[in-house]
PDB file of N, CA and C in Angstrom:
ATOM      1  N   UNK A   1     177.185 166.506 212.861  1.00  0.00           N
ATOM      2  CA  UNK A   1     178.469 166.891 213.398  1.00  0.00           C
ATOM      3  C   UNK A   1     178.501 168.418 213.488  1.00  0.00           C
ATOM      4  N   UNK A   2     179.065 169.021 214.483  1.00  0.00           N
ATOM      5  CA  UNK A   2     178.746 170.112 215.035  1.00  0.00           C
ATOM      6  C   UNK A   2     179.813 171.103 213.688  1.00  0.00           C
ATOM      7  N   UNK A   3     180.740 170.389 213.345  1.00  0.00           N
ATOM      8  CA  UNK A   3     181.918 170.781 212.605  1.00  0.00           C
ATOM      9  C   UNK A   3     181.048 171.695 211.374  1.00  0.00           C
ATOM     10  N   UNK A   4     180.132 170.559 210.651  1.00  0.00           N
ATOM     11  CA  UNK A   4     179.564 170.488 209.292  1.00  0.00           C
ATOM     12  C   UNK A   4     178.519 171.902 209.828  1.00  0.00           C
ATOM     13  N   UNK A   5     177.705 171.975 210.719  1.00  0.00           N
ATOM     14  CA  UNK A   5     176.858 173.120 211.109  1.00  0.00           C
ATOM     15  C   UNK A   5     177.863 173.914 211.254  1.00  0.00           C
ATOM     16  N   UNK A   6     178.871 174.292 212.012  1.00  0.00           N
ATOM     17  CA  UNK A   6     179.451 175.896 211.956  1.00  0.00           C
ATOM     18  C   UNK A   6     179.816 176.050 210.637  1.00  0.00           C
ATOM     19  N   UNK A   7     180.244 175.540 209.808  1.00  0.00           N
ATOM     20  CA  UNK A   7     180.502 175.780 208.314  1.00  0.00           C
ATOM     21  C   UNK A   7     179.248 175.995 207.667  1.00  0.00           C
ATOM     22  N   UNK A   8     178.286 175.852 208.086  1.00  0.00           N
ATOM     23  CA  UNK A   8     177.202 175.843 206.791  1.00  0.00           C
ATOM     24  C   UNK A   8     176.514 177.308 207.558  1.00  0.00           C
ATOM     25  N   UNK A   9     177.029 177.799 208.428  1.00  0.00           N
ATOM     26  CA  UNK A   9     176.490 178.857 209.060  1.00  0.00           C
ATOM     27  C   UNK A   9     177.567 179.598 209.398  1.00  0.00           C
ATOM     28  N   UNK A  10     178.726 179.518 208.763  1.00  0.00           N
ATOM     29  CA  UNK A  10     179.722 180.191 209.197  1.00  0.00           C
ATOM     30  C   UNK A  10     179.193 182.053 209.093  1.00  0.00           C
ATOM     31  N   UNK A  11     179.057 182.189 207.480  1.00  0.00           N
ATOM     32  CA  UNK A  11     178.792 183.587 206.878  1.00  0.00           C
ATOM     33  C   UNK A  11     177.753 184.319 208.219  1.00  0.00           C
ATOM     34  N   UNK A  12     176.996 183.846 208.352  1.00  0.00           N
ATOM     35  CA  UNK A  12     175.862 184.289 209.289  1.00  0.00           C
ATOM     36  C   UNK A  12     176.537 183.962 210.742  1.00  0.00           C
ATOM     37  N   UNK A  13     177.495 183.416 211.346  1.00  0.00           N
ATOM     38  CA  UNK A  13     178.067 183.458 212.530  1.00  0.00           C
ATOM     39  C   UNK A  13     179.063 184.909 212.580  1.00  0.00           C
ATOM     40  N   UNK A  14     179.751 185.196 211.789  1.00  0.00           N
ATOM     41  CA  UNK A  14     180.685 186.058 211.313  1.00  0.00           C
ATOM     42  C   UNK A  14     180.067 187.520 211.456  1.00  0.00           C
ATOM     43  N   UNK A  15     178.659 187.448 210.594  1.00  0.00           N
ATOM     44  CA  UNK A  15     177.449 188.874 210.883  1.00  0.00           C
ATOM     45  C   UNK A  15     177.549 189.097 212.133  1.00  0.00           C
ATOM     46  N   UNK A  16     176.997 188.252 212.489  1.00  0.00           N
ATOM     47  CA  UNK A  16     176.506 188.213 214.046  1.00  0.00           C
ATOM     48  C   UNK A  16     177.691 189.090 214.916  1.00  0.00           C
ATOM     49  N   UNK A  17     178.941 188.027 214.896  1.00  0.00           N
ATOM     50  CA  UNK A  17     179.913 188.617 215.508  1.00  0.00           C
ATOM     51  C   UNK A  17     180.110 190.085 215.467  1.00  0.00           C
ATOM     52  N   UNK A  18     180.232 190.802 214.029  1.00  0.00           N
ATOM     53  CA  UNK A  18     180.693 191.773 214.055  1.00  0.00           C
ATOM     54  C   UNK A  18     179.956 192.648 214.816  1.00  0.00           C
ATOM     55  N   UNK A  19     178.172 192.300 215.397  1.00  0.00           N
ATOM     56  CA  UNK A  19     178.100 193.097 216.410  1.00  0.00           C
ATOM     57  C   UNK A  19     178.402 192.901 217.535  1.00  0.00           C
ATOM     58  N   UNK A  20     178.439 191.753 217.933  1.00  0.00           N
ATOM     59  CA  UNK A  20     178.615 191.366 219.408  1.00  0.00           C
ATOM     60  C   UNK A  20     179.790 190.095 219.512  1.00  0.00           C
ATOM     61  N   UNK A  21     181.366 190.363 219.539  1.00  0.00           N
ATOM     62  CA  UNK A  21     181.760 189.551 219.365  1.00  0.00           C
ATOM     63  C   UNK A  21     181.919 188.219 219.866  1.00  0.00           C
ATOM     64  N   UNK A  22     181.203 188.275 221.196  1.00  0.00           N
ATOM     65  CA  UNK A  22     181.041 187.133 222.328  1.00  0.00           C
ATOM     66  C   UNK A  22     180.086 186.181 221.732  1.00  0.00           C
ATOM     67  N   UNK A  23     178.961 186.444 221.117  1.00  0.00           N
ATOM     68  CA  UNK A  23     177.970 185.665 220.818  1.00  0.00           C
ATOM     69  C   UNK A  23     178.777 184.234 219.583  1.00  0.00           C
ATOM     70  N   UNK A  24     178.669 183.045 219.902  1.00  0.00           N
ATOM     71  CA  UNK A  24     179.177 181.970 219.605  1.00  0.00           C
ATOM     72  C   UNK A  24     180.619 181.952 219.078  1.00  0.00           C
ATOM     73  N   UNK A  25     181.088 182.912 220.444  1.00  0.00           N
ATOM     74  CA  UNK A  25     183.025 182.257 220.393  1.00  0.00           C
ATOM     75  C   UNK A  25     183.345 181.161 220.954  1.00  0.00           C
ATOM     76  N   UNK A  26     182.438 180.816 221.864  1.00  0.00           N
ATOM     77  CA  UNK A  26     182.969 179.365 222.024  1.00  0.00           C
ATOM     78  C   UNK A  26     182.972 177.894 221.006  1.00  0.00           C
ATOM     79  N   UNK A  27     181.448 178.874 220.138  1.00  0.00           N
ATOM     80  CA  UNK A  27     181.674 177.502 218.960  1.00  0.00           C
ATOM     81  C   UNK A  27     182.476 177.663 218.188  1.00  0.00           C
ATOM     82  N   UNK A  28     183.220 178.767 217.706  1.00  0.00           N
ATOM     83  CA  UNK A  28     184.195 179.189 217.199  1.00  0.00           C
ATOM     84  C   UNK A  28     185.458 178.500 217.722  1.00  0.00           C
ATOM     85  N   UNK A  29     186.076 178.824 219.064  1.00  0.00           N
ATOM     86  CA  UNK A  29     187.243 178.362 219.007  1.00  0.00           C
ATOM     87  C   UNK A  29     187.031 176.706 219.295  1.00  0.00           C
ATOM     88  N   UNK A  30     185.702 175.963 219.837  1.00  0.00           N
ATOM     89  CA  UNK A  30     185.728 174.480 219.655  1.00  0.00           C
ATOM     90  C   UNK A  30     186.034 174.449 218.030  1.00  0.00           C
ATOM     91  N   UNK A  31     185.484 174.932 217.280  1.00  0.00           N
ATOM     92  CA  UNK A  31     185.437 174.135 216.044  1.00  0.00           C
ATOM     93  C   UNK A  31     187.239 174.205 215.721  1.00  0.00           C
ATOM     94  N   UNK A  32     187.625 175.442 216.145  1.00  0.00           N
ATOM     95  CA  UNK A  32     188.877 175.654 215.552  1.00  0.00           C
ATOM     96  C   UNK A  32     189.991 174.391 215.895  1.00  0.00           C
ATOM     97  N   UNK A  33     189.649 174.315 217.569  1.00  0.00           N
ATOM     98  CA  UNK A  33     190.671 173.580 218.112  1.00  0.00           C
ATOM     99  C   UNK A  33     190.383 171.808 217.642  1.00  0.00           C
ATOM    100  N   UNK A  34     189.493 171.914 217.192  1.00  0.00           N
ATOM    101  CA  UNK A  34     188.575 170.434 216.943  1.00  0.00           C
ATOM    102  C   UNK A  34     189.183 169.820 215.295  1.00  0.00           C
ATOM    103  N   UNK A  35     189.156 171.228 214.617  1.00  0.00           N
ATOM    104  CA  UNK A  35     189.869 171.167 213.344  1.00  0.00           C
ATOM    105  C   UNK A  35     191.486 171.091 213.489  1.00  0.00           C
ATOM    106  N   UNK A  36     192.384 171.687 214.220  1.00  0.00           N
ATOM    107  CA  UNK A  36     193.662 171.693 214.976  1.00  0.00           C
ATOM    108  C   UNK A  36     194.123 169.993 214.968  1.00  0.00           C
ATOM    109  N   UNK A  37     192.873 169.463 215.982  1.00  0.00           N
ATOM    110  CA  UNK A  37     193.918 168.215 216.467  1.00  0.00           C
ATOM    111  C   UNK A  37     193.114 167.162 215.596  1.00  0.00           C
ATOM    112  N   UNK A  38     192.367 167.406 214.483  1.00  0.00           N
ATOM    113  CA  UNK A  38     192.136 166.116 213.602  1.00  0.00           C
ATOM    114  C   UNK A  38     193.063 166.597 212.611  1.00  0.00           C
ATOM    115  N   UNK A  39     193.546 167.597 212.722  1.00  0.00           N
ATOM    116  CA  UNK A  39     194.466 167.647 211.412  1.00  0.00           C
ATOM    117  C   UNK A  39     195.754 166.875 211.622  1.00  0.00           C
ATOM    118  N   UNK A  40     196.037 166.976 213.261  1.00  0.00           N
ATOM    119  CA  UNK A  40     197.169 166.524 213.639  1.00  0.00           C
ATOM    120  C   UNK A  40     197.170 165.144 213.808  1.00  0.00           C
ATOM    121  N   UNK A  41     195.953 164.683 214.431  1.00  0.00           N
ATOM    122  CA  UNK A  41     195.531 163.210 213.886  1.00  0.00           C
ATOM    123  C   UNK A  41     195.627 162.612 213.054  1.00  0.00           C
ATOM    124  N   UNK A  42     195.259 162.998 211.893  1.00  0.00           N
ATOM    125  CA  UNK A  42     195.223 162.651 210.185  1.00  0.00           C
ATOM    126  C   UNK A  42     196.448 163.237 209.814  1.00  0.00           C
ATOM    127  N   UNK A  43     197.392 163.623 210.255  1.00  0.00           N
ATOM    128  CA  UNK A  43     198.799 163.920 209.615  1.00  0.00           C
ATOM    129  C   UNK A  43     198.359 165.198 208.404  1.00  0.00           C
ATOM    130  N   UNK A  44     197.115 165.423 208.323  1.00  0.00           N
ATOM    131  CA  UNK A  44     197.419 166.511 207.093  1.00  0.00           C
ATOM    132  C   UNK A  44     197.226 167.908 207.946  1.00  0.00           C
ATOM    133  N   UNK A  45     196.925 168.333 206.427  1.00  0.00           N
ATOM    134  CA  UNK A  45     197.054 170.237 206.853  1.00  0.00           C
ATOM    135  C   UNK A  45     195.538 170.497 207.194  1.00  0.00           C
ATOM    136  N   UNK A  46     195.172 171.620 208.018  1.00  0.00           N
ATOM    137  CA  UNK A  46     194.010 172.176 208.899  1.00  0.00           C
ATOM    138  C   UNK A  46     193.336 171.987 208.018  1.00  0.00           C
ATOM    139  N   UNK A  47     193.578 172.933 206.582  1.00  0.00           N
ATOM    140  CA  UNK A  47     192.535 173.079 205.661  1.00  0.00           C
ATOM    141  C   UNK A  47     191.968 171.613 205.048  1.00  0.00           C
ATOM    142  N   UNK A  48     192.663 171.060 204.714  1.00  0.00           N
ATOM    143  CA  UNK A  48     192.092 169.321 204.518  1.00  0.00           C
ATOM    144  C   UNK A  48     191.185 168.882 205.554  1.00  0.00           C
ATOM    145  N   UNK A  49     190.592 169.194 206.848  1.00  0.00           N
ATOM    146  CA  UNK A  49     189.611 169.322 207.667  1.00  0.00           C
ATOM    147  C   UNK A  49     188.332 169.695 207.528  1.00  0.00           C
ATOM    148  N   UNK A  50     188.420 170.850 206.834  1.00  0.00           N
ATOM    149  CA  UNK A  50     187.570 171.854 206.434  1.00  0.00           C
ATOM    150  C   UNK A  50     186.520 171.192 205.211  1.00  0.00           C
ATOM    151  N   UNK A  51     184.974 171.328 205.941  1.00  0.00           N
ATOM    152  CA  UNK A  51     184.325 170.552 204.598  1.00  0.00           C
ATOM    153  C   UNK A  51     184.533 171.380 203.427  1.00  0.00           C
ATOM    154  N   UNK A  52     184.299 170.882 202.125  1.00  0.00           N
ATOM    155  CA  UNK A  52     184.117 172.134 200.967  1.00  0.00           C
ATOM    156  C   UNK A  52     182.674 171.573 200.664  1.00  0.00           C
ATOM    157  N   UNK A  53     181.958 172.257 199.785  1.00  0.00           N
ATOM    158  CA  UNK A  53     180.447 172.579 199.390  1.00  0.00           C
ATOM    159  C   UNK A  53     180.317 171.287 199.232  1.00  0.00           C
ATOM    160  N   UNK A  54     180.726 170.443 198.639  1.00  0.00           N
ATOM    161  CA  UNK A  54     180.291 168.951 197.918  1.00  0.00           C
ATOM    162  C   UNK A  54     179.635 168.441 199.681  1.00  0.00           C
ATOM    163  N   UNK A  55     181.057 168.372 200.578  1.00  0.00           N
ATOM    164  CA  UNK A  55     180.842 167.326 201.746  1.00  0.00           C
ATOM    165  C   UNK A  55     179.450 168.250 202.456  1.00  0.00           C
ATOM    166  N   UNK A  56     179.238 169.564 202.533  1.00  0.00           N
ATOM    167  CA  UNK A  56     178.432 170.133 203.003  1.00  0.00           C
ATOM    168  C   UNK A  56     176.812 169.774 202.547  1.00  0.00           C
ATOM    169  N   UNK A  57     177.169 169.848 201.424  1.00  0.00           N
ATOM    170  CA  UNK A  57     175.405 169.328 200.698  1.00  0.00           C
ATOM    171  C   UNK A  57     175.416 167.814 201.351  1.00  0.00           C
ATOM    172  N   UNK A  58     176.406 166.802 200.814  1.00  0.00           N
ATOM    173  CA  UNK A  58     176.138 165.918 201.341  1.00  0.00           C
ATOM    174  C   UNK A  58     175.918 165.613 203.026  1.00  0.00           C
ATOM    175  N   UNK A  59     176.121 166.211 203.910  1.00  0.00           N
ATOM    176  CA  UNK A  59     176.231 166.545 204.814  1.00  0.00           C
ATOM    177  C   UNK A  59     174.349 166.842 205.598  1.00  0.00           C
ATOM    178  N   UNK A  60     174.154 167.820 204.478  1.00  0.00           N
ATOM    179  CA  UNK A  60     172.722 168.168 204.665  1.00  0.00           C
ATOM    180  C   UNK A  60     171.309 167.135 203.932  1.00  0.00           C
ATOM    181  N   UNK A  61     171.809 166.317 202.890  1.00  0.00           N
ATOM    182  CA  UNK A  61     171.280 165.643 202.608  1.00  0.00           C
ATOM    183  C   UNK A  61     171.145 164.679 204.069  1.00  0.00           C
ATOM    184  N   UNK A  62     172.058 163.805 204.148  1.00  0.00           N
ATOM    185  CA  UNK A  62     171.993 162.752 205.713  1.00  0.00           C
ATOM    186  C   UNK A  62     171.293 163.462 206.112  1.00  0.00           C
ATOM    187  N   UNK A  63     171.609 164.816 207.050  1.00  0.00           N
ATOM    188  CA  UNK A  63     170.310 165.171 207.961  1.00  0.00           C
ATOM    189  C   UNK A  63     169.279 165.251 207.388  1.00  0.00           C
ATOM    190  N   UNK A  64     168.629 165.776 206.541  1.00  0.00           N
ATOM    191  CA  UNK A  64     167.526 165.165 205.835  1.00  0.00           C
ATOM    192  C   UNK A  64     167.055 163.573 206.447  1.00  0.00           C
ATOM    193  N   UNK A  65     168.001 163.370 205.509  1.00  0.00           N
ATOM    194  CA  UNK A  65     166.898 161.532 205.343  1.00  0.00           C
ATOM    195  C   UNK A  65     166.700 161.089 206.814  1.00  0.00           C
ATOM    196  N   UNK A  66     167.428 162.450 208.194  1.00  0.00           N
ATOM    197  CA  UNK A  66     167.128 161.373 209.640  1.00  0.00           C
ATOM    198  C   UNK A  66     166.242 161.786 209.841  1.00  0.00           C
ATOM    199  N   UNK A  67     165.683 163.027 209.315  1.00  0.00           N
ATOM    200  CA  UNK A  67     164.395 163.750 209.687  1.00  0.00           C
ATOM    201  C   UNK A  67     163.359 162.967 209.127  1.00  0.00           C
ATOM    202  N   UNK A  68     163.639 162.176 207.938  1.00  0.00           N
ATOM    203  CA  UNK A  68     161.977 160.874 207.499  1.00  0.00           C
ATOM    204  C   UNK A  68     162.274 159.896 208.962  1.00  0.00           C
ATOM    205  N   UNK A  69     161.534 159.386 208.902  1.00  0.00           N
ATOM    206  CA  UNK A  69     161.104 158.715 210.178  1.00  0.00           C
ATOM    207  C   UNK A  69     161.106 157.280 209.285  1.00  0.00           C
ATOM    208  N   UNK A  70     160.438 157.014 208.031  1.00  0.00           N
ATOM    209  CA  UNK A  70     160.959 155.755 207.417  1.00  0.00           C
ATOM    210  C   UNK A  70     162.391 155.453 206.973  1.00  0.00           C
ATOM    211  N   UNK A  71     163.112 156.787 206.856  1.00  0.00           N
ATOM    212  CA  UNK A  71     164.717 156.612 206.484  1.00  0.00           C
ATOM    213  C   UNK A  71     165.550 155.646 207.432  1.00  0.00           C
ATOM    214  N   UNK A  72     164.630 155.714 209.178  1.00  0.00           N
ATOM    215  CA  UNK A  72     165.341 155.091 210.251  1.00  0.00           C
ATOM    216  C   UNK A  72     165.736 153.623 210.071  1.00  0.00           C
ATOM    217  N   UNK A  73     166.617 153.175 210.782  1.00  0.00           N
ATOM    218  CA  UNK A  73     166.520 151.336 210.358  1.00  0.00           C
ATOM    219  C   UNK A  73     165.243 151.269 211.972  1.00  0.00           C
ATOM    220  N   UNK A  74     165.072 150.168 211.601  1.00  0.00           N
ATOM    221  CA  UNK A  74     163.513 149.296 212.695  1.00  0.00           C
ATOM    222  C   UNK A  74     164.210 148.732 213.501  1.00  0.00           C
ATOM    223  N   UNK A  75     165.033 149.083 214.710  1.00  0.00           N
ATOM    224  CA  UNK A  75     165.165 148.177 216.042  1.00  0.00           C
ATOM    225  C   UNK A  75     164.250 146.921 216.260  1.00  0.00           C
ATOM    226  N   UNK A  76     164.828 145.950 216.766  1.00  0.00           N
ATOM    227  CA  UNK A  76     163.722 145.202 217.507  1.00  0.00           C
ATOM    228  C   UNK A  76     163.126 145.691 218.597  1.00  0.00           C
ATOM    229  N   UNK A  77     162.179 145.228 218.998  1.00  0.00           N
ATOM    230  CA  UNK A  77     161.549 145.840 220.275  1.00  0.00           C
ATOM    231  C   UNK A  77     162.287 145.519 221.180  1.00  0.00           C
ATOM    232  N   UNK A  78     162.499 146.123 222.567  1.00  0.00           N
ATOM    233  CA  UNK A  78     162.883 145.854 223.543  1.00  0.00           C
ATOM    234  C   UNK A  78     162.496 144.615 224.460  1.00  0.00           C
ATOM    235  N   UNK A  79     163.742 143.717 225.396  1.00  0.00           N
ATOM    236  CA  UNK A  79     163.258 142.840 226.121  1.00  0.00           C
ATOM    237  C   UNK A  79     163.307 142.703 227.251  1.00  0.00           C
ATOM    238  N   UNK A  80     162.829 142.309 228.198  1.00  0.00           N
ATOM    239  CA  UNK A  80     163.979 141.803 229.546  1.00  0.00           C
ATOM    240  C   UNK A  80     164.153 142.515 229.980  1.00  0.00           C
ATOM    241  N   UNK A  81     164.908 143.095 230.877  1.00  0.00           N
ATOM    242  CA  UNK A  81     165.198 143.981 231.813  1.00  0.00           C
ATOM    243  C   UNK A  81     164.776 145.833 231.320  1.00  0.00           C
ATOM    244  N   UNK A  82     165.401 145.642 229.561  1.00  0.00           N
ATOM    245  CA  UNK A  82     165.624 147.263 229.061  1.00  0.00           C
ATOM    246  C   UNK A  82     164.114 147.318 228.848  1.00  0.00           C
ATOM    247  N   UNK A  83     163.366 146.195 228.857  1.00  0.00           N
ATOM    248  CA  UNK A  83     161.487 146.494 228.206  1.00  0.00           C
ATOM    249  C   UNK A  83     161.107 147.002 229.857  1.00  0.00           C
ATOM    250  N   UNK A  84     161.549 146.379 230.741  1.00  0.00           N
ATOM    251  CA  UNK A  84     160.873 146.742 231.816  1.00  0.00           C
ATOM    252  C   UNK A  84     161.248 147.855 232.389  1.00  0.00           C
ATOM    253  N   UNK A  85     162.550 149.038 232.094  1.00  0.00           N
ATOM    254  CA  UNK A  85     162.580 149.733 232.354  1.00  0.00           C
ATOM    255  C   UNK A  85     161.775 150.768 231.325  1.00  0.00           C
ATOM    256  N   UNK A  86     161.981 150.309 230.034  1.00  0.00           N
ATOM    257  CA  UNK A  86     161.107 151.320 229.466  1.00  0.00           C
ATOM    258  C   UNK A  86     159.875 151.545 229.655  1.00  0.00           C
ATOM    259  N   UNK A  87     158.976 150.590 230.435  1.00  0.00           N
ATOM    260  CA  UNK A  87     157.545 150.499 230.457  1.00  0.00           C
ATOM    261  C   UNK A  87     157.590 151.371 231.638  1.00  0.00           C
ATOM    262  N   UNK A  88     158.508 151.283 232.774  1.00  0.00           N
ATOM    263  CA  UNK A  88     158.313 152.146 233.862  1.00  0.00           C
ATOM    264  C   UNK A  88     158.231 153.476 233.380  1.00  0.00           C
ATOM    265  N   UNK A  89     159.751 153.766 232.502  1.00  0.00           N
ATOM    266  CA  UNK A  89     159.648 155.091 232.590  1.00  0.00           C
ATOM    267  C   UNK A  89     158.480 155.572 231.299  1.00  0.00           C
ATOM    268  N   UNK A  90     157.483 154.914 230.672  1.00  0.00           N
ATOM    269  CA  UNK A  90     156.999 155.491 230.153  1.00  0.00           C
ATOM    270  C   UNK A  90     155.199 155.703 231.020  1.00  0.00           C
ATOM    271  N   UNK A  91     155.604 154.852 231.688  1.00  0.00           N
ATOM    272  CA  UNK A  91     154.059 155.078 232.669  1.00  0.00           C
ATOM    273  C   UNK A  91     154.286 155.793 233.413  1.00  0.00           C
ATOM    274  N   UNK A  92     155.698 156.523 233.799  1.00  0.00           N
ATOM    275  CA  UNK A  92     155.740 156.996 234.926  1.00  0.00           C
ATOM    276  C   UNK A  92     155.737 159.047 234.521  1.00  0.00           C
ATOM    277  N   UNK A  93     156.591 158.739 233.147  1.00  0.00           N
ATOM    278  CA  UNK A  93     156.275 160.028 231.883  1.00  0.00           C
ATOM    279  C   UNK A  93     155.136 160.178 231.976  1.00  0.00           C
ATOM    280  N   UNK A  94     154.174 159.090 231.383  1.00  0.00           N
ATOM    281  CA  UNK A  94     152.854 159.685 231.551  1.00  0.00           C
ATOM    282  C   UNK A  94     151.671 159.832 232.427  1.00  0.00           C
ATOM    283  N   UNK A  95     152.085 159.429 233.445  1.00  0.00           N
ATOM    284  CA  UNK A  95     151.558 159.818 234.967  1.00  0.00           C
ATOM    285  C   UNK A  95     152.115 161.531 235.187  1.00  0.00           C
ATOM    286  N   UNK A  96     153.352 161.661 234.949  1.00  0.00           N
ATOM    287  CA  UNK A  96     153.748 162.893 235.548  1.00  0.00           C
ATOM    288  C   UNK A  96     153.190 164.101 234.472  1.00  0.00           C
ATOM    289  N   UNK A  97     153.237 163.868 233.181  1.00  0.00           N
ATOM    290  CA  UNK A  97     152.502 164.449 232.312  1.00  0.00           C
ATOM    291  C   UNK A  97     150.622 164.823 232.596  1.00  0.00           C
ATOM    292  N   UNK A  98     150.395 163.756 233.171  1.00  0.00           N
ATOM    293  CA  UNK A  98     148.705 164.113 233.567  1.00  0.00           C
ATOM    294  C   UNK A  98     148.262 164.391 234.861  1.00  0.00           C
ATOM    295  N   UNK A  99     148.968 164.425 235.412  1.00  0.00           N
ATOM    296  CA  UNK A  99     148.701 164.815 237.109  1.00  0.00           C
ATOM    297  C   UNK A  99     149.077 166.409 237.237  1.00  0.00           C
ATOM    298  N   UNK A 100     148.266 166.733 238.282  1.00  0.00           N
ATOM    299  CA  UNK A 100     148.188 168.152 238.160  1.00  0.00           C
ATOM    300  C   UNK A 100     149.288 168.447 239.612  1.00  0.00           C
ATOM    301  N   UNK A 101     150.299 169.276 239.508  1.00  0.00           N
ATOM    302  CA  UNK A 101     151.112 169.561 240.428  1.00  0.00           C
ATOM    303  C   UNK A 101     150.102 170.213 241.344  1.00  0.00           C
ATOM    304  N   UNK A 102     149.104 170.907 241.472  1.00  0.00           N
ATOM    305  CA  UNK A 102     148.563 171.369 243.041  1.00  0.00           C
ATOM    306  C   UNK A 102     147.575 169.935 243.455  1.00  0.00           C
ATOM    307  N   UNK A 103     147.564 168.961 242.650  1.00  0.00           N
ATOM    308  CA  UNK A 103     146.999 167.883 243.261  1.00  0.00           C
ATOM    309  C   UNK A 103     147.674 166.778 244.306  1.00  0.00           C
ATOM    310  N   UNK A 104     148.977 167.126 244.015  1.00  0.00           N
ATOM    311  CA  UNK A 104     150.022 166.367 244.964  1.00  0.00           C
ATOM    312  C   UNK A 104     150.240 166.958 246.188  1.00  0.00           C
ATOM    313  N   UNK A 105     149.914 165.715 247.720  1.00  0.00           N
ATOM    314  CA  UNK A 105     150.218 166.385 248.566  1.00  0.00           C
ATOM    315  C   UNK A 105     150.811 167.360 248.848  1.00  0.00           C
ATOM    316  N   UNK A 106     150.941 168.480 249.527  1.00  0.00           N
ATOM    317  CA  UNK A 106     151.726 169.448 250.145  1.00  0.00           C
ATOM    318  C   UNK A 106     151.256 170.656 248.795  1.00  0.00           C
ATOM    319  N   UNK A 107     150.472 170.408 247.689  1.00  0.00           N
ATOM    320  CA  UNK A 107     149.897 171.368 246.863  1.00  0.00           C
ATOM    321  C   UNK A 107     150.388 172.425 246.346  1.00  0.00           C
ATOM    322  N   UNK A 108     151.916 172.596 246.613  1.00  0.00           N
ATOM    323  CA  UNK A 108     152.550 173.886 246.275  1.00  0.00           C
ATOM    324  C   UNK A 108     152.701 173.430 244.687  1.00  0.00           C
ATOM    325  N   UNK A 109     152.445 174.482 243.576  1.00  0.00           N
ATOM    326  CA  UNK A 109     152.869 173.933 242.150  1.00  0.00           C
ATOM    327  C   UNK A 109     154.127 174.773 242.040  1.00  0.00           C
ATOM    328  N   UNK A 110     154.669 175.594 242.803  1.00  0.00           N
ATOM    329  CA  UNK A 110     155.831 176.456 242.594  1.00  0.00           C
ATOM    330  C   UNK A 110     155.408 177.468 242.739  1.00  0.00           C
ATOM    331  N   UNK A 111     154.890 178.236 241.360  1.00  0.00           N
ATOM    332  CA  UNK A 111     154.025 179.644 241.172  1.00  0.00           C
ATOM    333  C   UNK A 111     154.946 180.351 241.928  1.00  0.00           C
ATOM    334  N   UNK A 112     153.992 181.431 242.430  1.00  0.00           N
ATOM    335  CA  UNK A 112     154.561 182.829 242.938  1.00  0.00           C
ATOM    336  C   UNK A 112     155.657 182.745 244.543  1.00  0.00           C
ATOM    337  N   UNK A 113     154.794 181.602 244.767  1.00  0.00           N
ATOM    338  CA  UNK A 113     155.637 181.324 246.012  1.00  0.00           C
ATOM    339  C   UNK A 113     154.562 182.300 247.097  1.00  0.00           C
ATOM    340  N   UNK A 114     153.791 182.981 246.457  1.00  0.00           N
ATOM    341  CA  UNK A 114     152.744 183.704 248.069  1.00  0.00           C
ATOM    342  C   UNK A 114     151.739 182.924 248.448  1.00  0.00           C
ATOM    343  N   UNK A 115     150.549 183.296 249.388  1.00  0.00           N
ATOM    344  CA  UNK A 115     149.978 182.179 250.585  1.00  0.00           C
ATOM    345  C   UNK A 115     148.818 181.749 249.181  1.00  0.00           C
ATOM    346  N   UNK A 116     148.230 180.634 249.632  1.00  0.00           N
ATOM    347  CA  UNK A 116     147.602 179.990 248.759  1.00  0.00           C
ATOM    348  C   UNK A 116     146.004 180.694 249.618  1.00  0.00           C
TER     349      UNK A 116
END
């Protein structure tokens, strides 16, 4: 939650600002206005919004455990229609991944844009 990151980086958003105050005012006033109308949602006060250290660690723990790759739960595999789109787009990922852009007709890879 974007909420839990500006708080855990607030101190170091704040540095920042004081040189350049533009640099992440927009995450600034989202978080503000984001904190605003869940407060007004939840009937309480702004500050009751606001993680304190406990929800923050815990906070960073979760991201943790999404970063193990065994922490994940095991989907079933895909079937039916969603298997057959995934097989496209993964042959088609890795077609576009191994083909060389000046090998495709018309040979332009972008580049400089001058005569070949």
């Amino acid at each position: 939650m974007g909420r839990s990151w500006y708080f855990i980086y607030e101190a170091s958003i704040h540095r920042i600002q004081r040189e350049d105050p533009t640099v992440f005012e927009d995450y600034s006033t989202l978080v503000a206005k984001f904190i605003k109308y869940e407060a007004k949602r939840k009937k309480v006060e702004p500050t009751a919004i606001i993680p304190d250290a406990t929800a923050l660690k815990d906070f960073l723990k979760a991201e943790e455990a999404l970063s193990r790759r065994d922490s994940l739960p095991q989907r079933e595999p895909a079937s039916g229609f969603l298997a057959a789109v995934i097989g496209w787009l993964d042959s088609w990922l890795s077609g576009a991944r191994d083909s060389n852009p000046s090998d495709v007709e018309g040979g332009d890879s972008g580049g400089s844009g001058g005569p070949h």
